[in-house]
N, C-alpha and C. Protein backbone atom coordinates (compact mmCIF):
# COMPACT_ATOMS: atom_id res chain seq x y z
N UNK A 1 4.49 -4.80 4.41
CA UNK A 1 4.52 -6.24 4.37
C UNK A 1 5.61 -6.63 3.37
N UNK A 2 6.59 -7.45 3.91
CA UNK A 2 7.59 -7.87 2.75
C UNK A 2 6.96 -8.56 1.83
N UNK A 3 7.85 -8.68 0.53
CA UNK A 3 7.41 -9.75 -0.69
C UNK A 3 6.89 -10.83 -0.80
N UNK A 4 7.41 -11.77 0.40
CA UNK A 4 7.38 -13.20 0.19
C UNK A 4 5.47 -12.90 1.09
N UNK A 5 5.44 -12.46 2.14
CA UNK A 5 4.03 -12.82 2.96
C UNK A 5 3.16 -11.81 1.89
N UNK A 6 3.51 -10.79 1.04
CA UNK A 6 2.59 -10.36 0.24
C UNK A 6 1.84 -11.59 -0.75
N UNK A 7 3.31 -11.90 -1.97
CA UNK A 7 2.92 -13.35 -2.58
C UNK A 7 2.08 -14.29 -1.98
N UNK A 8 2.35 -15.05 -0.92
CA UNK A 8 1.56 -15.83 -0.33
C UNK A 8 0.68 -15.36 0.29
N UNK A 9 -0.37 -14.46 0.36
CA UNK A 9 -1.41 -13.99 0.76
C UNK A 9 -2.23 -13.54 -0.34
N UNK A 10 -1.71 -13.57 -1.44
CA UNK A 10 -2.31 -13.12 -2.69
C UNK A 10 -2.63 -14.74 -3.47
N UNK A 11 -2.17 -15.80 -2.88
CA UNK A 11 -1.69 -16.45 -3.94
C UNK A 11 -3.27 -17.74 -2.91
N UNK A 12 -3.72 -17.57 -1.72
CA UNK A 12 -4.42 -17.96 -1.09
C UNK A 12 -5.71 -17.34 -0.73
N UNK A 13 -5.62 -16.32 -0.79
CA UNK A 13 -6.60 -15.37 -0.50
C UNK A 13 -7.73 -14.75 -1.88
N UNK A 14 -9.33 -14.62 -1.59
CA UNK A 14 -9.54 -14.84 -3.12
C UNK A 14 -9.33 -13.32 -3.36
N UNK A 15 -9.75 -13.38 -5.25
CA UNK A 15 -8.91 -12.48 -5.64
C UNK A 15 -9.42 -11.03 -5.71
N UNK A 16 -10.88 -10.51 -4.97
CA UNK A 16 -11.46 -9.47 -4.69
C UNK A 16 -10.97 -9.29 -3.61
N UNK A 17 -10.01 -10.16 -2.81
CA UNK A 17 -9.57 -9.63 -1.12
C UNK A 17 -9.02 -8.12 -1.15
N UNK A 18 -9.48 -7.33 0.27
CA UNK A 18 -8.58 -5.78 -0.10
C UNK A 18 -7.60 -5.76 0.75
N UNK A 19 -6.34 -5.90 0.50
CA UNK A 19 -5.63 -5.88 1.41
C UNK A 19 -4.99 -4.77 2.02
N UNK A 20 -4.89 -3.98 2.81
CA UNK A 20 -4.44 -2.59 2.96
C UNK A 20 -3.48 -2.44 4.74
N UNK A 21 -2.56 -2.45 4.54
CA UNK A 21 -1.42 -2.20 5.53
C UNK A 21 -0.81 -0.76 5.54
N UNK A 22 -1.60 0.12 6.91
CA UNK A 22 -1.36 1.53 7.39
C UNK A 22 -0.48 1.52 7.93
N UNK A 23 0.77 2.50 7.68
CA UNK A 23 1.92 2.47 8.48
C UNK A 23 2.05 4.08 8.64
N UNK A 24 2.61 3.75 9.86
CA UNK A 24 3.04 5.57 10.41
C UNK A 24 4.88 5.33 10.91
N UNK A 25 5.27 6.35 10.08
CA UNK A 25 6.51 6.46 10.46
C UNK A 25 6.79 6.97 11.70
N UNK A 26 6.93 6.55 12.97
CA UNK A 26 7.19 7.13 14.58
C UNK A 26 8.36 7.81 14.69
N UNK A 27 9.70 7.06 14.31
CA UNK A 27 10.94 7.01 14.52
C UNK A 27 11.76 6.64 13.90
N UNK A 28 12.68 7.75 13.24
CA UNK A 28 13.72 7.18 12.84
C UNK A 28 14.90 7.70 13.11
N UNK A 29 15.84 7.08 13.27
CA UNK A 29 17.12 7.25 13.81
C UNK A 29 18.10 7.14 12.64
N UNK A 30 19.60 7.50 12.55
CA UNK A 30 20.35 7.43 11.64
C UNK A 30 21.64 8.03 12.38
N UNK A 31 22.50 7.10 12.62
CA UNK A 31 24.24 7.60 13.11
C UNK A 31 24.98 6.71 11.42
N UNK A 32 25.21 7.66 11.04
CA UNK A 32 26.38 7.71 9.95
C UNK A 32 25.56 6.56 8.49
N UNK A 33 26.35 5.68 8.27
CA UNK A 33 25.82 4.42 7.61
C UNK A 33 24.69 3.42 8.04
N UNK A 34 24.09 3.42 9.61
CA UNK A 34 23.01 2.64 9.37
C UNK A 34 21.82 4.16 10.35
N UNK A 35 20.83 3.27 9.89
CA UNK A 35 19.74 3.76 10.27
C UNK A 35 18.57 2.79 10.76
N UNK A 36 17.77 3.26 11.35
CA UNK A 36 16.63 2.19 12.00
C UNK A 36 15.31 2.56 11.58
N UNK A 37 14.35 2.67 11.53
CA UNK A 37 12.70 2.58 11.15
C UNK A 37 11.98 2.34 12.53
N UNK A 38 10.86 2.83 12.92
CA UNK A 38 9.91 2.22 13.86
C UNK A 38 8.91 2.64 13.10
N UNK A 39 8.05 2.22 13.11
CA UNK A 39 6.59 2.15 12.23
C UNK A 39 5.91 1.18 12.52
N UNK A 40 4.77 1.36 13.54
CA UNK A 40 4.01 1.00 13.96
C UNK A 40 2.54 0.67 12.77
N UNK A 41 1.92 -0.28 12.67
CA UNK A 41 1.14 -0.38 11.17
C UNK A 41 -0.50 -0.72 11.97
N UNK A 42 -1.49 -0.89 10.99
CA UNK A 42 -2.79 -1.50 11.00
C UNK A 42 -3.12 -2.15 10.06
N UNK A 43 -3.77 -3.46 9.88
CA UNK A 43 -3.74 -4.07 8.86
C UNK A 43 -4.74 -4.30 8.67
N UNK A 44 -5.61 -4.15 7.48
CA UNK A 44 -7.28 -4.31 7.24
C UNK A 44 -7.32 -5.20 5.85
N UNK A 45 -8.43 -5.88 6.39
CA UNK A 45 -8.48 -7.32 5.46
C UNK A 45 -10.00 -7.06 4.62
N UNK A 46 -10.39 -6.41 3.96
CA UNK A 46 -11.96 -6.22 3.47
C UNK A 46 -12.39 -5.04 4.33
N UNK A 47 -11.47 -3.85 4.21
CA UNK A 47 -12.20 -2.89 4.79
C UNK A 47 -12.13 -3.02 6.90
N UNK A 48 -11.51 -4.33 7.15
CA UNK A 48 -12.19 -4.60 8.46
C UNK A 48 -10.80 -4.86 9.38
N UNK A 49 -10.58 -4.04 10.43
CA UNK A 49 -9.06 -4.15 11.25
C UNK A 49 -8.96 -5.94 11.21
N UNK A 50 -7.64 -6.36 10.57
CA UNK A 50 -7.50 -7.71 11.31
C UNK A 50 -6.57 -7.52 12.08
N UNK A 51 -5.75 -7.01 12.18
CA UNK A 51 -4.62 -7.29 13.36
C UNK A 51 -3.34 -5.76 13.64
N UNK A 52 -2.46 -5.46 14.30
CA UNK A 52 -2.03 -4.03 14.34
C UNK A 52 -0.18 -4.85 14.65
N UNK A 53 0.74 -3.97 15.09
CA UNK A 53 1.79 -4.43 15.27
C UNK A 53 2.88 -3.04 15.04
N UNK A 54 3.80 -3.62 14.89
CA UNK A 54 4.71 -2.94 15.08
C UNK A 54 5.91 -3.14 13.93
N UNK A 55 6.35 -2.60 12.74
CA UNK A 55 7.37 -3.24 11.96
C UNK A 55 8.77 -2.25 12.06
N UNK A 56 9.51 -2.75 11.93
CA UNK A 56 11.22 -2.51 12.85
C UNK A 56 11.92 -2.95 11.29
N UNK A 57 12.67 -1.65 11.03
CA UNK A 57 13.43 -1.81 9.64
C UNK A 57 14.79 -1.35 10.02
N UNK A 58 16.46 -1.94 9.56
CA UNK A 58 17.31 -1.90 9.64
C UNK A 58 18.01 -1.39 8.00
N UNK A 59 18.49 -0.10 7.99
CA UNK A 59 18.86 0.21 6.93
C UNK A 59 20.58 0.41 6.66
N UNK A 60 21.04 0.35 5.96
CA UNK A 60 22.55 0.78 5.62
C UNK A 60 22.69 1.67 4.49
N UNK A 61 23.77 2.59 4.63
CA UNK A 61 24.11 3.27 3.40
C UNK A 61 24.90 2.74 2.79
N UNK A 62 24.56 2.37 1.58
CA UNK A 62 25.69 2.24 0.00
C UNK A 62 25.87 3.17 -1.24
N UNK A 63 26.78 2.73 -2.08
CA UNK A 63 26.74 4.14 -2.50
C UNK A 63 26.07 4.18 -3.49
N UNK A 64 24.93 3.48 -3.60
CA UNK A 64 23.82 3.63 -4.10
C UNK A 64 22.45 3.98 -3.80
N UNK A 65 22.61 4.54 -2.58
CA UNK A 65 21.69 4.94 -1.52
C UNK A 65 21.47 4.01 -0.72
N UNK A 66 20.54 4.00 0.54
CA UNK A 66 19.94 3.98 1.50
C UNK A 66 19.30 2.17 1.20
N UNK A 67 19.58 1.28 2.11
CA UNK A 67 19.26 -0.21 1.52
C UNK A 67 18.64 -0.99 1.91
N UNK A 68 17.83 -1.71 2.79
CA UNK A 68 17.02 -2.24 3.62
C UNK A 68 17.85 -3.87 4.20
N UNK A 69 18.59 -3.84 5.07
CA UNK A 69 19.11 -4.82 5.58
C UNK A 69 18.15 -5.81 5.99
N UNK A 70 17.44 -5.60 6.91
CA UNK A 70 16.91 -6.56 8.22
C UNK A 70 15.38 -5.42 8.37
N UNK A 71 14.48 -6.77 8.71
CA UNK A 71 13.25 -6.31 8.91
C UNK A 71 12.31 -7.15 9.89
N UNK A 72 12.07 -6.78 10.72
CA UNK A 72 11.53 -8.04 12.01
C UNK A 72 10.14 -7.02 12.35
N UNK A 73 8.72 -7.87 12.64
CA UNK A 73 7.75 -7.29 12.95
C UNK A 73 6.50 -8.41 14.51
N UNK A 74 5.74 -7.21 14.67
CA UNK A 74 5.18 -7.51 15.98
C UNK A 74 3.57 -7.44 15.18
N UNK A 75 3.10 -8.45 15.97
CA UNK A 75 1.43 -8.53 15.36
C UNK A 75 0.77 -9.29 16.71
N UNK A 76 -0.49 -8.76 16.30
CA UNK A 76 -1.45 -8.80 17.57
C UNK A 76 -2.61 -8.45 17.00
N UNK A 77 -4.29 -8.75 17.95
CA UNK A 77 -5.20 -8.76 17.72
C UNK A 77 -6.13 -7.14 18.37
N UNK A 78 -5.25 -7.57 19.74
CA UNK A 78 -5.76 -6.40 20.83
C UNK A 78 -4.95 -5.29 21.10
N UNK A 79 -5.52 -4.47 21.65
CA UNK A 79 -4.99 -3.01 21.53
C UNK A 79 -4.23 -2.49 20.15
N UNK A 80 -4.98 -2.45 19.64
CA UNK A 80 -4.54 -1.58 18.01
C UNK A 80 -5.06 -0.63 18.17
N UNK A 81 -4.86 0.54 17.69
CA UNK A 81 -5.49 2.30 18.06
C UNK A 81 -6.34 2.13 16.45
């Protein structure tokens, strides 16, 4: 989960909430300077599935390593494994 929907879920949500986002690395790809992510996630709100999806990461090399460009994700209720 990026920064900003972490903050605002912390900042609304009370403060015993458990928040826990399972991710499995599926796929990753890499030709030269960029690279891609597939990681498919589960997201549990108090112990309890709320929703599943799909998060898609766009990386570049600098010469400070490896950098996170672009990040776009898929969410849903049904069919989560």
């Amino acid at each position: 989960m990026n920064q900003f929907k972490t903050l605002l879920l912390l900042s609304i949500l009370p403060q015993k909430a458990a928040l826990d986002e399972r991710i499995r690395f599926d796929m990753i790809k890499i030709d030269g300077a960029l690279a891609s992510v597939w990681t498919p996630y589960s997201f549990y709100y108090n112990n309890k599935l709320s929703h599943c999806g799909v998060n898609v990461l766009l990386l570049i090399l600098t010469n400070s390593g490896w950098k996170i460009q672009y990040v776009i994700d898929t969410r849903r209720k049904d069919n989560c494994l």
